[in-house]
PDB file of N, CA and C in Angstrom:
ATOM      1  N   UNK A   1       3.350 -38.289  13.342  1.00  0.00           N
ATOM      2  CA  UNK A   1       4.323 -37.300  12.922  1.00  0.00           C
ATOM      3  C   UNK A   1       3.765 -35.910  13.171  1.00  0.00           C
ATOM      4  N   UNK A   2       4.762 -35.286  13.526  1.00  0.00           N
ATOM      5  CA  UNK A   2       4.257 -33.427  13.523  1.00  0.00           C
ATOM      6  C   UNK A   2       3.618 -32.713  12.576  1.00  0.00           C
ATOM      7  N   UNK A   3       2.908 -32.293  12.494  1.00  0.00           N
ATOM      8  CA  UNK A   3       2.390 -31.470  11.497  1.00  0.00           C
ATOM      9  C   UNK A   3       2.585 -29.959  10.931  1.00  0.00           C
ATOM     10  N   UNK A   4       3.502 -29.663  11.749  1.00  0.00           N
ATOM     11  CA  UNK A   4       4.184 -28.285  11.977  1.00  0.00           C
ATOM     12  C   UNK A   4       5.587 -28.218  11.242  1.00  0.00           C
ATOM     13  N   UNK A   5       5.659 -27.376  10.433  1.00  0.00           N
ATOM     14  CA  UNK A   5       7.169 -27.195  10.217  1.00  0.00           C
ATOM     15  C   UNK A   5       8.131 -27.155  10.972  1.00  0.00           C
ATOM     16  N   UNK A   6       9.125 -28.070  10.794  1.00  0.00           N
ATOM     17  CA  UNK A   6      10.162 -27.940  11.885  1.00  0.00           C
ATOM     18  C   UNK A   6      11.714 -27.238  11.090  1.00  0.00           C
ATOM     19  N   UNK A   7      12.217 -27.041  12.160  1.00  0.00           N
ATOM     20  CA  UNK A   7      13.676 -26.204  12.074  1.00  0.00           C
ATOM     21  C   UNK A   7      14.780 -27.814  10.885  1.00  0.00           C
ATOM     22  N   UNK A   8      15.310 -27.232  10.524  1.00  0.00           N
ATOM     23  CA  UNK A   8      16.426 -27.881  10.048  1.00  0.00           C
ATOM     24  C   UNK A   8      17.124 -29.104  11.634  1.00  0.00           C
ATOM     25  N   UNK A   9      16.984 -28.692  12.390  1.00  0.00           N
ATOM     26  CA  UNK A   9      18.014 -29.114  13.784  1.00  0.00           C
ATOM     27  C   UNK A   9      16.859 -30.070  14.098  1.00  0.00           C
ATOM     28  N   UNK A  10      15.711 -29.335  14.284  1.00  0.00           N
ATOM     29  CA  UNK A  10      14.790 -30.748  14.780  1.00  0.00           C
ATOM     30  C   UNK A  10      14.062 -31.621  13.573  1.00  0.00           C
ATOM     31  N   UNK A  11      14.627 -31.392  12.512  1.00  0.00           N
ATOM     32  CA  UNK A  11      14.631 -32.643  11.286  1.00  0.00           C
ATOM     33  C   UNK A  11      15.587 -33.389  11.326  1.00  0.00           C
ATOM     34  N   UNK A  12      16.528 -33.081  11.634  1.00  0.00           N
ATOM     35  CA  UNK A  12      17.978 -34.013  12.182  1.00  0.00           C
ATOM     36  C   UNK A  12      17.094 -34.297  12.957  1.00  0.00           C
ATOM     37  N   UNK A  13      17.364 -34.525  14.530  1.00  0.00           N
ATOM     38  CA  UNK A  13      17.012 -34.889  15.906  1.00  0.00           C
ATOM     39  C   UNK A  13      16.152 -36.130  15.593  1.00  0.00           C
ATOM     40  N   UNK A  14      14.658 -35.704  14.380  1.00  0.00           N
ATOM     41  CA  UNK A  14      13.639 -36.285  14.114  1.00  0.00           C
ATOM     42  C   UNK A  14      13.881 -37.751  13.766  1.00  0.00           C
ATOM     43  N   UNK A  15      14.417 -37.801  12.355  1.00  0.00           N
ATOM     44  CA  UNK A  15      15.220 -38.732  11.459  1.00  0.00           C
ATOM     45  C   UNK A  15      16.466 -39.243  12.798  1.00  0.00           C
ATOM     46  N   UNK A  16      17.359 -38.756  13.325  1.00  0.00           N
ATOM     47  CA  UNK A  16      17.769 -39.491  13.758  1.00  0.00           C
ATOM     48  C   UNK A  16      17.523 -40.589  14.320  1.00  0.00           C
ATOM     49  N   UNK A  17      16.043 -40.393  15.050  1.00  0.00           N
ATOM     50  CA  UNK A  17      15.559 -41.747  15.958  1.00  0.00           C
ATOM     51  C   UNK A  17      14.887 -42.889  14.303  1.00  0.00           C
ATOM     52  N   UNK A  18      15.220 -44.242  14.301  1.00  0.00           N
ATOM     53  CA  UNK A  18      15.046 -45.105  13.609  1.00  0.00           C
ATOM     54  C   UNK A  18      13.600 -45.662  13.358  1.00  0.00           C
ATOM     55  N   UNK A  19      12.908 -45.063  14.351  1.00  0.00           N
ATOM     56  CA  UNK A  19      11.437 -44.935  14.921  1.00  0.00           C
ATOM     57  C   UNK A  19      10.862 -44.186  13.459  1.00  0.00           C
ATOM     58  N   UNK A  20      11.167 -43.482  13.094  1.00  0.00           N
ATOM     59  CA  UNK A  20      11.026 -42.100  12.369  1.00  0.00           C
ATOM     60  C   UNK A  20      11.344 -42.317  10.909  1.00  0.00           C
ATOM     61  N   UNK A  21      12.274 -43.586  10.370  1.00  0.00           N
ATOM     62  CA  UNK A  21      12.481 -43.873   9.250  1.00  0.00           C
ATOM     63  C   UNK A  21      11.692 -44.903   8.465  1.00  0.00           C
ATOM     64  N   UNK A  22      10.410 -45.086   9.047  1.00  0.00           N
ATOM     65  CA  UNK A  22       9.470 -45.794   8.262  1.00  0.00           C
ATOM     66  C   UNK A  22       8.280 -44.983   7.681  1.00  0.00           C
ATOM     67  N   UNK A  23       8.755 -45.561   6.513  1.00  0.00           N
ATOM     68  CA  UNK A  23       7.464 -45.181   5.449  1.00  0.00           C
ATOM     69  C   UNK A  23       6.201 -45.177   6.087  1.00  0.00           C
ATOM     70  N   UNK A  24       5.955 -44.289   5.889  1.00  0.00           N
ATOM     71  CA  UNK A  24       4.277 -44.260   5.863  1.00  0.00           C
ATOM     72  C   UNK A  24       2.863 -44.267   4.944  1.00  0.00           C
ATOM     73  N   UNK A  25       1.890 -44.993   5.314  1.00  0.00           N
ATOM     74  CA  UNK A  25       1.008 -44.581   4.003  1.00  0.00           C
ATOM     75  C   UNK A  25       1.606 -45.259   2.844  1.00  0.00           C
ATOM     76  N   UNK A  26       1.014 -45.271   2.006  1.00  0.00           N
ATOM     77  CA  UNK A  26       1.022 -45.986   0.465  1.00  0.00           C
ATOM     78  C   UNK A  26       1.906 -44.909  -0.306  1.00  0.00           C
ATOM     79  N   UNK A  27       2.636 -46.112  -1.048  1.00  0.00           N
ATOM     80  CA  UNK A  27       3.538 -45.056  -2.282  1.00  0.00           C
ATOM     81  C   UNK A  27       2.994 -43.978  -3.187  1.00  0.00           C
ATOM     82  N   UNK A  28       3.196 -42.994  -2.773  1.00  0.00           N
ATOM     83  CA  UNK A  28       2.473 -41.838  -3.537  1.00  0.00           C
ATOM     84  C   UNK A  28       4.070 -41.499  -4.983  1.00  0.00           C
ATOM     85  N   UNK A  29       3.530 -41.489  -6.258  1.00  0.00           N
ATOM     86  CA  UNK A  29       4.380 -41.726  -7.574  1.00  0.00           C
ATOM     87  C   UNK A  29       3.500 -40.369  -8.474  1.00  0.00           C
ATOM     88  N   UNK A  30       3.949 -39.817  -8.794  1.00  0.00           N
ATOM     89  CA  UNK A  30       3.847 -38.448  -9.899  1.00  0.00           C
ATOM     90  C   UNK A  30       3.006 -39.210 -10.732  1.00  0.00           C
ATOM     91  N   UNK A  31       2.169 -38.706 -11.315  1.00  0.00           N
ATOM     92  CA  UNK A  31       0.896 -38.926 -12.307  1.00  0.00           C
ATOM     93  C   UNK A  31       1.915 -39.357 -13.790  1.00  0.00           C
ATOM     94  N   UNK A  32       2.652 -38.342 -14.062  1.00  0.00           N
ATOM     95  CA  UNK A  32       3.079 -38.609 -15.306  1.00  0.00           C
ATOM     96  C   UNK A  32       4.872 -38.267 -15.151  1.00  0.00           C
ATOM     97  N   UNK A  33       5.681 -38.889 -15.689  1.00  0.00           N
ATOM     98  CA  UNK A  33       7.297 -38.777 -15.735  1.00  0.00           C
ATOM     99  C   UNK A  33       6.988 -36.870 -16.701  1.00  0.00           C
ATOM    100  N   UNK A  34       8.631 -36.230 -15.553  1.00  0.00           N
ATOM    101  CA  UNK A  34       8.726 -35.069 -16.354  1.00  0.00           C
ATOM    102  C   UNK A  34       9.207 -35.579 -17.867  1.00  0.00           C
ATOM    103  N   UNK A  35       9.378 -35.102 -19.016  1.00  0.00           N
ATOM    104  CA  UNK A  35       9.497 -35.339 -20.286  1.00  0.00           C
ATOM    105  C   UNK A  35      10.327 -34.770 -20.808  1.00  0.00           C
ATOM    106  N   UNK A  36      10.100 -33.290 -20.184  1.00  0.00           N
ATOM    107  CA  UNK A  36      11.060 -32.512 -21.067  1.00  0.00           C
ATOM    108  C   UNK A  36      11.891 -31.266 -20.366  1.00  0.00           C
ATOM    109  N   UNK A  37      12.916 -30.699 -21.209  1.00  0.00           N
ATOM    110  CA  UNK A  37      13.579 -29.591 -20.094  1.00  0.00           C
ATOM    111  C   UNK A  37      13.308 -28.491 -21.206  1.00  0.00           C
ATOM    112  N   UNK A  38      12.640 -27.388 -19.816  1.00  0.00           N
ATOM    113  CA  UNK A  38      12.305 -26.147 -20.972  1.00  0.00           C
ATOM    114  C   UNK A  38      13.536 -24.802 -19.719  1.00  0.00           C
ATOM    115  N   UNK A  39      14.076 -24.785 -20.931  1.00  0.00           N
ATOM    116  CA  UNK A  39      15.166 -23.569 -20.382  1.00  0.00           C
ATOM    117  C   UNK A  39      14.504 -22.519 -19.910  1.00  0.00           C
ATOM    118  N   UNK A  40      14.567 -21.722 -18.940  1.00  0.00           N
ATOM    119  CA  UNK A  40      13.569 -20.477 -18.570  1.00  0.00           C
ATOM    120  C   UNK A  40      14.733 -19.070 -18.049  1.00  0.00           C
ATOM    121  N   UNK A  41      14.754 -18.167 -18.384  1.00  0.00           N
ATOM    122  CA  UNK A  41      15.678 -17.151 -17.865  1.00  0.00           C
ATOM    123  C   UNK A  41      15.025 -16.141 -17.190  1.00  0.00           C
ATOM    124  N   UNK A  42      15.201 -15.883 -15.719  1.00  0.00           N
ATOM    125  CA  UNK A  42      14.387 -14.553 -14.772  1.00  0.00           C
ATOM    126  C   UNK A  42      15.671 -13.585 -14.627  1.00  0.00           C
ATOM    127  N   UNK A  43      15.041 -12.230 -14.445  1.00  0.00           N
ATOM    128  CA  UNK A  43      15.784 -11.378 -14.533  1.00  0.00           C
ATOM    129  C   UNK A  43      16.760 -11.520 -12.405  1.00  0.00           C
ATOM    130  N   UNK A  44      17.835 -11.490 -12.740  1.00  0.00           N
ATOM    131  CA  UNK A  44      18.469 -11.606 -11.542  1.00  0.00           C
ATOM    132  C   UNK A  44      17.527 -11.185  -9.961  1.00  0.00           C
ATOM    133  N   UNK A  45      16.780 -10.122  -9.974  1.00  0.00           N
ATOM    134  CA  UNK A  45      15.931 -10.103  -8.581  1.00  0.00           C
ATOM    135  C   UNK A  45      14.812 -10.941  -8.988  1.00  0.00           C
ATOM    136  N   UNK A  46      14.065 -11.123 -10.144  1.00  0.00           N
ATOM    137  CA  UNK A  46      13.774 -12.198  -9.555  1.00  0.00           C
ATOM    138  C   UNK A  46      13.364 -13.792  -9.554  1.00  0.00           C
ATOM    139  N   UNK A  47      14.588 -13.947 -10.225  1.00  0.00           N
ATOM    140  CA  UNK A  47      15.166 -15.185  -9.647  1.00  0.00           C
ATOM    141  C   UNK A  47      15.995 -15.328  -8.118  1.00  0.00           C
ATOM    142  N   UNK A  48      15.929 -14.245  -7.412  1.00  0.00           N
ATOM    143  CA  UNK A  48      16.298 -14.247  -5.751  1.00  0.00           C
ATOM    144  C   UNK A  48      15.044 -14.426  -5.420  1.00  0.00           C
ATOM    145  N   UNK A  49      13.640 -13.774  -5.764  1.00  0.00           N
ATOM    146  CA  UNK A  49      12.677 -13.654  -4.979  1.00  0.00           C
ATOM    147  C   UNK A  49      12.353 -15.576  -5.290  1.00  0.00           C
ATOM    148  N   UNK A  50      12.373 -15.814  -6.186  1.00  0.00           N
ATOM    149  CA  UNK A  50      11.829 -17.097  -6.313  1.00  0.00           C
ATOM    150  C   UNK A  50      13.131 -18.599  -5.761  1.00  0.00           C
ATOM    151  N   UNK A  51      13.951 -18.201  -5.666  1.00  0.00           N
ATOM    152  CA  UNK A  51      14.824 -19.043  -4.783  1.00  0.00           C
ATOM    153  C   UNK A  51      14.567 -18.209  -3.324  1.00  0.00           C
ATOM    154  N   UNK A  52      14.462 -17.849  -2.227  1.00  0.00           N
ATOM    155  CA  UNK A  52      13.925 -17.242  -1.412  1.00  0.00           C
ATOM    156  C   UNK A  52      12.716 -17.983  -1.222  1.00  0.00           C
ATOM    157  N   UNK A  53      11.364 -17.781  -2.016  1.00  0.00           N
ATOM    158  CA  UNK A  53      10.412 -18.251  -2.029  1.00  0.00           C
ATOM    159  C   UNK A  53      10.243 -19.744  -1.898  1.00  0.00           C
ATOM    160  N   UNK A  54      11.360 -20.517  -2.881  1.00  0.00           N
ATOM    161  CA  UNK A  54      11.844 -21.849  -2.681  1.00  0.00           C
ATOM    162  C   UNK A  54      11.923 -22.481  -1.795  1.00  0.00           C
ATOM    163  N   UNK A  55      13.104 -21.787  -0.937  1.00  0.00           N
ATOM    164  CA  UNK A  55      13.478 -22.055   0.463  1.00  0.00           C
ATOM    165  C   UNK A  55      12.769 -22.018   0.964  1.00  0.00           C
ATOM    166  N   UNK A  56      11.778 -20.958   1.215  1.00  0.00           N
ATOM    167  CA  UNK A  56      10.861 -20.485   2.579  1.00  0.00           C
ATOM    168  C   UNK A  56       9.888 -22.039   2.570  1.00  0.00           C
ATOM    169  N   UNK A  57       9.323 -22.767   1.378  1.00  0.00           N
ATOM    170  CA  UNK A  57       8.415 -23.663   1.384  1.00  0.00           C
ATOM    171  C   UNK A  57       9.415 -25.077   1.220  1.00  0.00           C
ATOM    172  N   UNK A  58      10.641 -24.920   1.457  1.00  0.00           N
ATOM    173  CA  UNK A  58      11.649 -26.182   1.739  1.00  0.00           C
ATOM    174  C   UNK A  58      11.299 -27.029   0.197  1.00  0.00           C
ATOM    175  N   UNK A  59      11.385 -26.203  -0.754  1.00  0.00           N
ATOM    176  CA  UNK A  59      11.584 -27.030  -2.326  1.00  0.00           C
ATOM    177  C   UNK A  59      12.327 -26.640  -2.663  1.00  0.00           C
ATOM    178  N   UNK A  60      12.731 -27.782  -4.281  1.00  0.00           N
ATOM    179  CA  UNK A  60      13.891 -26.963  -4.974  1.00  0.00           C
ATOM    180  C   UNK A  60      13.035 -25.917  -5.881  1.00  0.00           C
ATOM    181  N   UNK A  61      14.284 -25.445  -6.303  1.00  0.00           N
ATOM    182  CA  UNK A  61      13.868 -24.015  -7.242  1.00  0.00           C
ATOM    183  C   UNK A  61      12.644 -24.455  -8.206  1.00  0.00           C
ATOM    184  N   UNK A  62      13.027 -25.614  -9.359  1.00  0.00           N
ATOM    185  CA  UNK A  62      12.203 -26.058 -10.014  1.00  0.00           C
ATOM    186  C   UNK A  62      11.140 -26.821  -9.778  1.00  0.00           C
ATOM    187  N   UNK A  63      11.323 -27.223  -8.537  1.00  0.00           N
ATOM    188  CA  UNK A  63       9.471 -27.674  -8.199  1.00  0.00           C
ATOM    189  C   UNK A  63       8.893 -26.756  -7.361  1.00  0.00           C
ATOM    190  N   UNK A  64       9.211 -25.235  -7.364  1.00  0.00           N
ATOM    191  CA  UNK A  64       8.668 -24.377  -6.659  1.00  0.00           C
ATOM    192  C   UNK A  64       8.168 -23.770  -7.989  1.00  0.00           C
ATOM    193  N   UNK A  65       8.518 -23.612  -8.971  1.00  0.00           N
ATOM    194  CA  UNK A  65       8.197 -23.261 -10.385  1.00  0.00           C
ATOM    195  C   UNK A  65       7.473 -23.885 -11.053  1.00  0.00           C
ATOM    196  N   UNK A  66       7.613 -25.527 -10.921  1.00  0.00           N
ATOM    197  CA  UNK A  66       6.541 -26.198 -11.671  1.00  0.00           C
ATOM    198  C   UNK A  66       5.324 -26.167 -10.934  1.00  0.00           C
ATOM    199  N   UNK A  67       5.244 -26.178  -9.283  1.00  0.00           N
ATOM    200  CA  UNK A  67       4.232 -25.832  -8.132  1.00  0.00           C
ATOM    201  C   UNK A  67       3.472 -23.992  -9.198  1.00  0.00           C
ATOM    202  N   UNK A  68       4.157 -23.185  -9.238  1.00  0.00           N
ATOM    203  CA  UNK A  68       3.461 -22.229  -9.165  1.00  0.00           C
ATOM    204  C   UNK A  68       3.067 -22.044 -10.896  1.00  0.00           C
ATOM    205  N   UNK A  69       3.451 -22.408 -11.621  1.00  0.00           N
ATOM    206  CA  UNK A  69       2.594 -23.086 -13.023  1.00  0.00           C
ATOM    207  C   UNK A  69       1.593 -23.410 -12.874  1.00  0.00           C
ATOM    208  N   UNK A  70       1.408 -24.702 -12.104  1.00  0.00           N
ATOM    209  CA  UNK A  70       0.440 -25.478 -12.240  1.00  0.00           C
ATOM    210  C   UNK A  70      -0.884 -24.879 -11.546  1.00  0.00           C
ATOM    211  N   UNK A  71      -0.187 -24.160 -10.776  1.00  0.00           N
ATOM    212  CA  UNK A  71      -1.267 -23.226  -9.378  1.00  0.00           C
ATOM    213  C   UNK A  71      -2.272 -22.019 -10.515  1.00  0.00           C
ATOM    214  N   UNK A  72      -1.017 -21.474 -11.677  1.00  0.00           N
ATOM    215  CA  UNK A  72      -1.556 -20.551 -12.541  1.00  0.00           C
ATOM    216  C   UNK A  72      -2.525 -21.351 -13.819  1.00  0.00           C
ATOM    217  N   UNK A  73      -2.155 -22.411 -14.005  1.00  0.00           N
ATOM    218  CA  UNK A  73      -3.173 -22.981 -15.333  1.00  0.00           C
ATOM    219  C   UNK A  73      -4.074 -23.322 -14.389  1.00  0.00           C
ATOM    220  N   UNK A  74      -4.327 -24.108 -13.212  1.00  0.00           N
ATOM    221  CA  UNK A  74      -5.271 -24.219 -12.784  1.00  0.00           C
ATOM    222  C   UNK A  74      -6.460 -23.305 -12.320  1.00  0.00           C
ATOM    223  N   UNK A  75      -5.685 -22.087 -11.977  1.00  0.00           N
ATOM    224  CA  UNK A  75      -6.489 -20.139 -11.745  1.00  0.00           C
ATOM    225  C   UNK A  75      -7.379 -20.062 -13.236  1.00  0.00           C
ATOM    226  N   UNK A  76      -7.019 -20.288 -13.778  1.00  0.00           N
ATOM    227  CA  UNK A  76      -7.046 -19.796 -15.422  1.00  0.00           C
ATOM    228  C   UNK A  76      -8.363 -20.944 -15.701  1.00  0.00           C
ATOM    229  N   UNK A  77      -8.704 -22.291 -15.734  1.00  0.00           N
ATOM    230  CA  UNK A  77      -9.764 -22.979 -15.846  1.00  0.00           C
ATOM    231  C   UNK A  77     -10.650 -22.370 -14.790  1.00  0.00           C
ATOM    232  N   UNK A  78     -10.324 -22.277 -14.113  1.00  0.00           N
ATOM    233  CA  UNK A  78     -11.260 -21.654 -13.198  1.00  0.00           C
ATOM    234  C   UNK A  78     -12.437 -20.771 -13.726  1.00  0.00           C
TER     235      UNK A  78
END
């Protein structure tokens, strides 16, 4: 597989060939089930910068948020 980010068009193209729809590698499964929902409110810019930011790394909003949490408690043991 490529290792390069590809365009939206050549992720279609990719997936289209049937070649391309096998698993790879061993089932990789989240350490622990999410548990809980914590409501969070950003001020309108920026909650654009962080949907923006979302997109740019092809996640959703909230695992671009739980990504950059985890990035900050981990700074913090440091």
């Amino acid at each position: 597989m490529n290792e390069s980010k590809m365009t939206p068009e050549e992720e279609h193209a990719f997936y289209s060939n049937p070649e391309n729809l096998t698993p790879q590698g061993p089932v990789r499964r989240r350490k622990q089930r999410l548990t809980e929902l914590v409501p969070v409110r950003f001020p309108p810019d920026v909650l654009e910068q962080v949907r923006a930011a979302a997109e740019a790394d092809d996640r959703s909003v909230s695992s671009w948020i739980r990504q950059a949490v985890n990035r900050e408690l981990l700074a913090q043991e440091s």
